[in-house]
Protein backbone atom coordinates (compact mmCIF):
# COMPACT_ATOMS: atom_id res chain seq x y z
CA UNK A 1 -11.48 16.82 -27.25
CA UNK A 2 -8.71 15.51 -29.05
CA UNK A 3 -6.71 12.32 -27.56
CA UNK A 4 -3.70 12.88 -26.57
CA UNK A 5 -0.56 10.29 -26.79
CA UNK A 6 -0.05 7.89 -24.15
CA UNK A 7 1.88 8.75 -21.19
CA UNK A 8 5.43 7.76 -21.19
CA UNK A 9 6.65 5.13 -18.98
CA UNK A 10 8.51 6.26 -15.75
CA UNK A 11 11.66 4.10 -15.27
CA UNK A 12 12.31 3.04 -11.63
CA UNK A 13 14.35 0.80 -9.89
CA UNK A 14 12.25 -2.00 -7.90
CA UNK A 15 12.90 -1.23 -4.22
CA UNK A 16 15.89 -3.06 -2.30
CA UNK A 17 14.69 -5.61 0.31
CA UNK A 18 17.65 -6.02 2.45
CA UNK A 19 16.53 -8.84 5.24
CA UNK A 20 17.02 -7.55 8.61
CA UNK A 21 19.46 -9.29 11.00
CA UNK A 22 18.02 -11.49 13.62
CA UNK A 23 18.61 -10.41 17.35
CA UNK A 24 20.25 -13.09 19.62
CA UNK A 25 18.13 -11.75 22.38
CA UNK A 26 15.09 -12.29 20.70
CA UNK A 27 14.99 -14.30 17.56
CA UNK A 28 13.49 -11.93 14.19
CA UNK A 29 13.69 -8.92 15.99
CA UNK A 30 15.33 -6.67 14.37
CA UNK A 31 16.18 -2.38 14.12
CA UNK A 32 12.62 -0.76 13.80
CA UNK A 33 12.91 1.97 11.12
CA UNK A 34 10.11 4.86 11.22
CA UNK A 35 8.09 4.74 8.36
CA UNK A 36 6.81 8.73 9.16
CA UNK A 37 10.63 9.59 9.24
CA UNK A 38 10.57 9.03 5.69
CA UNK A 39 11.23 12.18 3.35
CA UNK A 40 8.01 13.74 2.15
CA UNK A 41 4.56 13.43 3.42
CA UNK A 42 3.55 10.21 1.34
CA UNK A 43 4.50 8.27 3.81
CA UNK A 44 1.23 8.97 5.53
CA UNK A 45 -2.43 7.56 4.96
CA UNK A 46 -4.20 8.87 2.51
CA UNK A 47 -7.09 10.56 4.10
CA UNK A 48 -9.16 10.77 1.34
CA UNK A 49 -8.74 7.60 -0.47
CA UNK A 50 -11.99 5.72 -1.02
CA UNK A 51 -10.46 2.80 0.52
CA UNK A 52 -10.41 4.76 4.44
CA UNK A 53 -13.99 5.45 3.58
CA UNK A 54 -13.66 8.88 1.80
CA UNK A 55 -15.90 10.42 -0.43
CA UNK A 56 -16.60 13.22 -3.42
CA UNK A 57 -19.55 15.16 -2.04
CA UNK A 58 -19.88 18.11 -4.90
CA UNK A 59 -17.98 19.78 -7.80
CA UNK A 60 -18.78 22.75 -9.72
CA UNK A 61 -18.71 20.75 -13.26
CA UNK A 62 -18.05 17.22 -13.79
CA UNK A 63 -19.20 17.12 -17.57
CA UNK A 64 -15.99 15.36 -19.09
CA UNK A 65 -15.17 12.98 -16.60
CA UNK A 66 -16.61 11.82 -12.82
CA UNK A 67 -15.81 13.88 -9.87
CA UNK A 68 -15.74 10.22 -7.77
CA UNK A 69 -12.08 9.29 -10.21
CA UNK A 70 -10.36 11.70 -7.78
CA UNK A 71 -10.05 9.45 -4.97
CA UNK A 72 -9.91 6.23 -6.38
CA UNK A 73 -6.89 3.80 -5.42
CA UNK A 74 -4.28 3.47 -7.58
CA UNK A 75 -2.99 5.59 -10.35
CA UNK A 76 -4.95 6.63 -13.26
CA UNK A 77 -5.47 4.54 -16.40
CA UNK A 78 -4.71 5.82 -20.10
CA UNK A 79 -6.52 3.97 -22.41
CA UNK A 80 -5.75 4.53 -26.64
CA UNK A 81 -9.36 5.24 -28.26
CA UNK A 82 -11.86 5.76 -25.74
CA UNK A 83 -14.48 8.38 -26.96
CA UNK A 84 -17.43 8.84 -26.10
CA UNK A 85 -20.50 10.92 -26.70
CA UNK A 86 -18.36 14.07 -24.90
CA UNK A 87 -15.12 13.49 -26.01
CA UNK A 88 -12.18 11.35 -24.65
CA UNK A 89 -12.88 9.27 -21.79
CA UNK A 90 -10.77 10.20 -18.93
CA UNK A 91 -9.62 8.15 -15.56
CA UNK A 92 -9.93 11.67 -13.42
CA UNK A 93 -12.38 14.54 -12.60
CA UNK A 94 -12.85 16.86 -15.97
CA UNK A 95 -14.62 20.03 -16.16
CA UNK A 96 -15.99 21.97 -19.52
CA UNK A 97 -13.91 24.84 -20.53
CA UNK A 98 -14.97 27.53 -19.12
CA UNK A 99 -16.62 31.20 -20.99
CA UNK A 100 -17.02 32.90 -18.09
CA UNK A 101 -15.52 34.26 -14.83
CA UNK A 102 -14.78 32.20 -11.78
CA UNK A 103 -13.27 28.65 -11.48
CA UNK A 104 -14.09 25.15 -10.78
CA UNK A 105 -13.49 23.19 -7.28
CA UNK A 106 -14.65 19.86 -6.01
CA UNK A 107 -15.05 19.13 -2.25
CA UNK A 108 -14.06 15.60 -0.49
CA UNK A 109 -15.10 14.62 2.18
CA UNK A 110 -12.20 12.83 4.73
CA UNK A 111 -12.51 9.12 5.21
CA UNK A 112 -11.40 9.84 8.86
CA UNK A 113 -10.90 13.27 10.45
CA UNK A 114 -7.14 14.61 10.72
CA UNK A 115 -4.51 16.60 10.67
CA UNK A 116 -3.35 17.12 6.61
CA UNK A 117 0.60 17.18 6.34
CA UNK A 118 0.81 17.49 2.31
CA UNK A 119 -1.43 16.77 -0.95
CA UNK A 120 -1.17 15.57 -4.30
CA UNK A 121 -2.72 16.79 -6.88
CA UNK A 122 -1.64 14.05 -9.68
CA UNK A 123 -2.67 15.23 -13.44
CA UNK A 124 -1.31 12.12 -14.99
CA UNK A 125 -2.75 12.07 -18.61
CA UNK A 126 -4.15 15.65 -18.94
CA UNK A 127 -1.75 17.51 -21.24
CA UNK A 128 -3.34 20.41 -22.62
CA UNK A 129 -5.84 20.33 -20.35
CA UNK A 130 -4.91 20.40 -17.38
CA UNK A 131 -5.41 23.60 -14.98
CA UNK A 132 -2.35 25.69 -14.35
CA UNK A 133 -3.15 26.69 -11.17
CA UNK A 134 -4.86 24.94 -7.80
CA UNK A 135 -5.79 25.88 -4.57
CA UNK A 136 -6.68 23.72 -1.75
CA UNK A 137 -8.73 24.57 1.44
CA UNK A 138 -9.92 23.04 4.40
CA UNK A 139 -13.04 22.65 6.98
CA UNK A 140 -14.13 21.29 10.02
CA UNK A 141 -17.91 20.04 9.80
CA UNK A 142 -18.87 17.74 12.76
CA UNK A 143 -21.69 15.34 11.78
CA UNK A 144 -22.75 14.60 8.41
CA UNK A 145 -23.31 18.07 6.73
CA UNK A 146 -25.14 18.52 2.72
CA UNK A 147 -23.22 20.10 0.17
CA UNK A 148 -25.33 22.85 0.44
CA UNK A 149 -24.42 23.79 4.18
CA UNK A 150 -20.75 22.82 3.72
CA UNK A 151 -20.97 25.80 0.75
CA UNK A 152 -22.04 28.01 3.75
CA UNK A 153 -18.93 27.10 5.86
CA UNK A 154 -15.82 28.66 6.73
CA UNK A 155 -12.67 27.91 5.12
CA UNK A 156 -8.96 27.92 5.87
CA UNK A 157 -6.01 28.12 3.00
CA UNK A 158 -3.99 24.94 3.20
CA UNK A 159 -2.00 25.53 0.04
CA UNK A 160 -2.33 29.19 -1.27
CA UNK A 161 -3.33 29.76 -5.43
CA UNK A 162 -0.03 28.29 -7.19
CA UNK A 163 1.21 26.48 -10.56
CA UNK A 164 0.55 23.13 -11.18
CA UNK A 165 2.01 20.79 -14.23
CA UNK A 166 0.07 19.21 -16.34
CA UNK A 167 1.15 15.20 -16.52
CA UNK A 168 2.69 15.34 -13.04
CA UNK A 169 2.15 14.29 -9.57
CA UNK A 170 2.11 17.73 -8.01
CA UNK A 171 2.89 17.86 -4.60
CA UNK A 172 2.45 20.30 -1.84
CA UNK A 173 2.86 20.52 1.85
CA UNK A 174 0.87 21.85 4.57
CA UNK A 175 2.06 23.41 7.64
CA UNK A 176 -1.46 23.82 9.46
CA UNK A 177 -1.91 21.36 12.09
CA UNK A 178 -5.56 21.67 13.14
CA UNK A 179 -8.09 18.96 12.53
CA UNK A 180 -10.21 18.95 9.29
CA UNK A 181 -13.24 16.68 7.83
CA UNK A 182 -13.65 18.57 4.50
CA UNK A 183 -10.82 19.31 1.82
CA UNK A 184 -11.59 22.08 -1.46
CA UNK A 185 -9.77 21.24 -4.12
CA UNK A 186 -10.22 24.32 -6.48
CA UNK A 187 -8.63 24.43 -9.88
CA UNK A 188 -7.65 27.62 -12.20
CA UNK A 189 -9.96 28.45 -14.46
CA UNK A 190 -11.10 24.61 -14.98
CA UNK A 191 -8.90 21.61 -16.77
CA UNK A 192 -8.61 17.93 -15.73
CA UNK A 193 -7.10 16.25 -12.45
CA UNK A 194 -6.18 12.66 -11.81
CA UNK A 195 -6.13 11.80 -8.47
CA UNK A 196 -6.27 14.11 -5.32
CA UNK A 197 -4.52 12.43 -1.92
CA UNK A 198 -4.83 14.04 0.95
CA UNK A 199 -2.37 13.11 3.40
CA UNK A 200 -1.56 13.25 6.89
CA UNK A 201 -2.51 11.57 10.20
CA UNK A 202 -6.21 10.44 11.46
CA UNK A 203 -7.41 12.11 14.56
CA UNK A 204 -10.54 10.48 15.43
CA UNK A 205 -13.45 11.58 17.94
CA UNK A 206 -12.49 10.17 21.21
CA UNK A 207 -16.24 9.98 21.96
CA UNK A 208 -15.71 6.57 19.50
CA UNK A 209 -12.58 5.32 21.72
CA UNK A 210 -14.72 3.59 24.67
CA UNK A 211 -15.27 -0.09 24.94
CA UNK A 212 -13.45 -2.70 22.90
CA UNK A 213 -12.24 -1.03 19.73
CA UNK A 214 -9.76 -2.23 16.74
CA UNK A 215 -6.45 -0.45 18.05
CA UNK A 216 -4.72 -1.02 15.07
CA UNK A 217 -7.63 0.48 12.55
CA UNK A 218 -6.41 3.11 10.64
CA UNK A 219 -9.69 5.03 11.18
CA UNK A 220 -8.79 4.71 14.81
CA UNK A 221 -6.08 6.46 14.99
CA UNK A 222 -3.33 3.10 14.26
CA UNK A 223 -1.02 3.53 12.04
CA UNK A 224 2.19 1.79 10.63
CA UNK A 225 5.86 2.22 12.70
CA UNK A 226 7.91 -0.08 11.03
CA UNK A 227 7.86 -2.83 8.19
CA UNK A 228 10.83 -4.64 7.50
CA UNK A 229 9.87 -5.27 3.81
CA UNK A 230 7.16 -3.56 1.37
CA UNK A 231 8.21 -4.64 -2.02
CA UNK A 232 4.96 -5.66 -3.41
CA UNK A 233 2.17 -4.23 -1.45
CA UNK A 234 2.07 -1.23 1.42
CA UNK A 235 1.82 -2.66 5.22
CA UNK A 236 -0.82 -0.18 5.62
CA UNK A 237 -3.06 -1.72 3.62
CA UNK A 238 -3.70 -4.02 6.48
CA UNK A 239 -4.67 -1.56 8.78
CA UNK A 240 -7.78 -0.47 6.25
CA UNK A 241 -11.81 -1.20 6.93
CA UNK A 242 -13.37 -3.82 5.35
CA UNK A 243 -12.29 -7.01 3.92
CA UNK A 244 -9.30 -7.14 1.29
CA UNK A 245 -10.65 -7.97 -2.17
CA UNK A 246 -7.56 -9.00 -3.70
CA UNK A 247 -3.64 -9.67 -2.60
CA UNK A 248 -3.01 -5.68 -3.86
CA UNK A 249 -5.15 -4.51 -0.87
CA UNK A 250 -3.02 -6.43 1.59
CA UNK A 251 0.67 -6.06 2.09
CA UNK A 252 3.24 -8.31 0.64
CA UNK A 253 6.74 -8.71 1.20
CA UNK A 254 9.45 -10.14 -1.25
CA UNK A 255 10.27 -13.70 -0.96
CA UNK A 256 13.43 -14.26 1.97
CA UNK A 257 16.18 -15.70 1.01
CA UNK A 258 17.98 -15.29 3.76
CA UNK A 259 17.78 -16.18 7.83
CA UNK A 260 15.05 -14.33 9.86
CA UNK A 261 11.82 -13.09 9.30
CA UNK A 262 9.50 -10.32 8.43
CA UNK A 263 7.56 -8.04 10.33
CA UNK A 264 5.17 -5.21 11.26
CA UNK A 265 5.42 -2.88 13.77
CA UNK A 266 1.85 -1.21 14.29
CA UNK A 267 1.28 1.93 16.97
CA UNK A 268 -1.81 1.52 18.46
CA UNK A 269 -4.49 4.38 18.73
CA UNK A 270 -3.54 4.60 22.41
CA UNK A 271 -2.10 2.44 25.38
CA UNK A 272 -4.60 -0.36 25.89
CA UNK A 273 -5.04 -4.12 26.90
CA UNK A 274 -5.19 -6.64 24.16
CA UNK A 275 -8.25 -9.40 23.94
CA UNK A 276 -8.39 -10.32 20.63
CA UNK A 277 -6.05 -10.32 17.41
CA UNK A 278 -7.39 -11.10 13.84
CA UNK A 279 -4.76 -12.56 11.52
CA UNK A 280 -6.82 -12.44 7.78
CA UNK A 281 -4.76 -14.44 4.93
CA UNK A 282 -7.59 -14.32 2.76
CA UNK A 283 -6.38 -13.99 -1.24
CA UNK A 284 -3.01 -15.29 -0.23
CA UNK A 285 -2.96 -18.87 -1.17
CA UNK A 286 0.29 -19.30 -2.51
CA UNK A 287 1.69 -16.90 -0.46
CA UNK A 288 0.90 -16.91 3.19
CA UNK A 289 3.31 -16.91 5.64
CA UNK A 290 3.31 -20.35 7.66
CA UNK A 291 3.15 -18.82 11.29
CA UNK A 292 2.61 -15.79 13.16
CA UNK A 293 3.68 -14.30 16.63
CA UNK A 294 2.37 -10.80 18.16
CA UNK A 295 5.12 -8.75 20.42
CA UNK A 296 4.04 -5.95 22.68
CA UNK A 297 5.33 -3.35 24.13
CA UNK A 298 4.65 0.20 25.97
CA UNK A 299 6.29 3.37 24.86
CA UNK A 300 6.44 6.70 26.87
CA UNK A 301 3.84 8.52 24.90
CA UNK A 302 2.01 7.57 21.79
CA UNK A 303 0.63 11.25 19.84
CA UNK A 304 0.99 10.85 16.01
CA UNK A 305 3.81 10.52 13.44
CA UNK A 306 6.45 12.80 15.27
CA UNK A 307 6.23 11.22 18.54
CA UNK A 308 9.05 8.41 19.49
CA UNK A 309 8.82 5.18 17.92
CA UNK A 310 8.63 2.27 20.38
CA UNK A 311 11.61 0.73 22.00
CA UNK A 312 14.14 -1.02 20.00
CA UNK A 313 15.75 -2.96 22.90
CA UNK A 314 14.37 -6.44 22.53
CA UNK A 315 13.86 -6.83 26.17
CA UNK A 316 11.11 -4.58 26.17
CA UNK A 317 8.75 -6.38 24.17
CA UNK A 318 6.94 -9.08 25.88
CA UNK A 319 5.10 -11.80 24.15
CA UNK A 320 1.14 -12.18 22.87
CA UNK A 321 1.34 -14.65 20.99
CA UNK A 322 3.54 -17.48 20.84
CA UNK A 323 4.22 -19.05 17.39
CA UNK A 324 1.20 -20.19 15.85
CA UNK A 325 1.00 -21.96 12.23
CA UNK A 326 -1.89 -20.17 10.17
CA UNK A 327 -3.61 -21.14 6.74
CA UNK A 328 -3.81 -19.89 3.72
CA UNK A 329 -6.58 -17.40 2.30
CA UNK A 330 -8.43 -17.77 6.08
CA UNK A 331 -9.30 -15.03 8.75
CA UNK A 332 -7.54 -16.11 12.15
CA UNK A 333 -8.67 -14.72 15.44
CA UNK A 334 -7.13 -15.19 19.10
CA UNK A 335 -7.98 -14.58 22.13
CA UNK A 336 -5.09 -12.55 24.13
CA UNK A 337 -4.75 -12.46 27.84
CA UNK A 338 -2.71 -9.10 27.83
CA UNK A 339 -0.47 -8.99 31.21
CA UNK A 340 -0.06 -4.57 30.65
CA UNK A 341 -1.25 -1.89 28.27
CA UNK A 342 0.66 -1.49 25.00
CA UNK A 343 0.98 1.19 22.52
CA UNK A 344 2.95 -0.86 19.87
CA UNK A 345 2.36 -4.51 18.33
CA UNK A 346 4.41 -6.42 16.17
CA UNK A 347 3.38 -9.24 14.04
CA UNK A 348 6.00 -11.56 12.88
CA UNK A 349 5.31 -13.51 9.65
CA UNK A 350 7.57 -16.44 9.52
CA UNK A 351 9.62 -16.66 7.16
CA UNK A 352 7.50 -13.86 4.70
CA UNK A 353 4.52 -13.94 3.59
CA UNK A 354 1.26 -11.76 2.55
CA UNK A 355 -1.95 -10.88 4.67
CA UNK A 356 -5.00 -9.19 3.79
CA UNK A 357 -5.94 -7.67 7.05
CA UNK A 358 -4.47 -7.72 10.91
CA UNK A 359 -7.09 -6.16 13.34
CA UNK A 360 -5.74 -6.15 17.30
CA UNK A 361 -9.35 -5.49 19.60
CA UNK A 362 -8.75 -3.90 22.77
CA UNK A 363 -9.81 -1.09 25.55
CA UNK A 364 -7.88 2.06 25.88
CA UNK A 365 -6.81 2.69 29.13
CA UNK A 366 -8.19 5.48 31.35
CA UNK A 367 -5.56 7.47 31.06
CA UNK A 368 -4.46 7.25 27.74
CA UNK A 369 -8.15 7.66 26.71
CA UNK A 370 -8.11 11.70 28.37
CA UNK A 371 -4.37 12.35 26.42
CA UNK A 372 -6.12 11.87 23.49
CA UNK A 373 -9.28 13.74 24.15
CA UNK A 374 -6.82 17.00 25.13
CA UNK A 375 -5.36 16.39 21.61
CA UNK A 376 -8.64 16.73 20.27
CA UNK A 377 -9.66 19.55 21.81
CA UNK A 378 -6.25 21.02 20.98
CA UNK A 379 -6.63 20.57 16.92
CA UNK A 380 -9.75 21.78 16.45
CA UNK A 381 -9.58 24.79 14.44
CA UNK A 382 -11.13 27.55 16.28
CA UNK A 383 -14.82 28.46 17.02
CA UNK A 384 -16.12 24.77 15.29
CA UNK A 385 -19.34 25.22 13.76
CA UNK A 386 -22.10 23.81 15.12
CA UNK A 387 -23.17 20.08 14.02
CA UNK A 388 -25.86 20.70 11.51
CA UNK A 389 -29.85 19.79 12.18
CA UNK A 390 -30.28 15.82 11.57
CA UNK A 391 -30.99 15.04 8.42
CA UNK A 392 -29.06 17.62 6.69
């Protein structure tokens, strides 16, 4: 394979960072933008990033370059004079070119089951070759299914055979709203790709909802509302499993030079009471904000990305809790004594500041709890198969 030339740079402006005004009502609080309302689909998690837990469970031909490179965080790498024994080394999935009919796919398997509202199928570095054409479909596989039985599966068109560029984040959206564990991403005849996100909203099990869960987990069903600054690091980051390793897999705001404060606005993965709030500043040690406070409040109804944001009135939010001074590069925890159920938190960082993780442990009310078992039942794609012998 010969080595192509590296990829040119992309010029962007750095994103503005306006500070919001502070409310006389309620000091810091300010207008609570919707991330989701955002134009495109990006906005949403990425439900096939390694970080949420997903994985790479087969490909037809992975002989230039690993099939696991597809979901890896972060954009690919280009590196000037990397050969090895098979040619170029590549920061993506690569398959042989192929002499005979038929075309190449890989299957991922979702971090978290959901709903998919768009993917990316990023071929950043493959030039001439790259495949011209990609399909991508989708199944629902309860349990923990081998390759060989997800082969035997049905599966649903999300995005119909069509071009792709080679070099280029291709994009496409999805108008199917059932539920899916499994995404196909097949390529035309064979070629190179990046990255692969998949993304969209989680829809977990509600069998996993009972007892004390993390409400604000992204695997959960939490997700981010509103951030009031993202210039160095996404606020979703915090939402992730696992422990940050380093300040890029935590979310960072720019430094304030103004009055106020910044903030996150997290919807919870349903209406529930609050016991217990994990504040993680690990990696931040320069960095950290120097207090905390956690609002709550209680929307009308809570059921994904299109549903109303929470309340912008300060008066509706209530206080979890008070001003507290943190540390640097240390995992906090509270206890809360939660007065009502709330679907949305917000964490105040005072002034700015990064954090690694912010975990808010909680029960789901009754109530809430069957709402999101009907949407369950709702988005599963029709006839489910059944969950495949143990050990499978």
């Amino acid at each position: 394979m010969r080595e192509p030339g590296p990829r040119p740079p992309a010029s962007a402006a750095p994103p503005a960072s306006a500070a919001p005004p502070a409310s006389a009502a309620l000091p810091g609080f300010a207008a609570l933008p919707d991330l989701a309302s955002r134009p495109g689909f990006a906005a949403l998690p990425d439900l096939a990033s390694r970080l949420l837990g997903g994985g790479v469970v087969s490909a037809s031909d992975e002989l230039f370059a690993e099939k696991e490179n597809l979901i890896l965080p972060g954009p690919a790498v280009f590196t000037v004079g990397t050969f090895g024994h098979k040619g170029k080394i590549y920061d993506g999935w690569e398959t042989r070119r192929r002499r005979e009919p038929g075309h190449d796919h890989a299957i991922v398997r979702l971090g978290a089951p959901g709903i998919v509202h768009g993917v990316i199928v990023d071929t950043a570095h493959f030039r001439g070759n790259y495949p011209p054409q990609i399909s991508v479909e989708a199944a629902f596989a309860p349990g923990y299914p081998s390759p060989g039985e997800l082969a035997g599966l049905p599966w649903r068109a999300l995005v119909g055979r069509t071009g792709a560029r080679g070099d280029s984040q291709n994009s496409y959206a999805v108008d199917d709203r059932h539920c899916w564990t499994h995404i196909r991403l097949s390529i035309y005849p064979d070629g190179g790709v990046a990255r692969f996100r998949v993304h969209g909203e989680v829809l977990p099990d509600p069998a996993f909802l009972t007892g004390t869960i993390d409400l604000a987990a992204t695997e959960d069903g939490g997700r981010v509302a509103a951030c009031s600054d993202a210039f160095y690091s996404p606020p979703g980051n915090l939402l992730l499993p696992g422990r940050a390793r380093v300040m890029g897999e935590g979310w960072e705001n720019a430094r304030r030079r103004g009055p106020g404060n910044d903030y996150v606005v997290v919807a919870l993965a349903g209406a529930g009471l609050l016991r217990e709030v994990e504040v993680d500043t690990s990696c931040f040690i320069g960095n950290a904000p120097g207090l905390v406070r956690l609002l709550g409040t209680a929307a009308r109804a809570v059921t994904g990305p299109g549903a109303p944001g929470p309340p912008a009135d300060p008066a509706s939010w209530w206080e979890v809790l008070p001003e507290t001074r943190v540390q640097p590069d240390t995992r906090h925890r509270f206890l809360l004594d939660s007065p009502q159920a709330a679907t949305h938190v917000r964490l105040d960082v005072i002034p700015d500041g990064g954090l690694a993780r912010l975990r808010v442990r909680g029960e789901i009310v009754p109530a809430a709890l069957e709402s999101l078992r009907q949407r369950w039942r709702a988005a599963l794609p029709e006839s489910p198969p059944e969950s495949p012998a143990a050990g499978g």
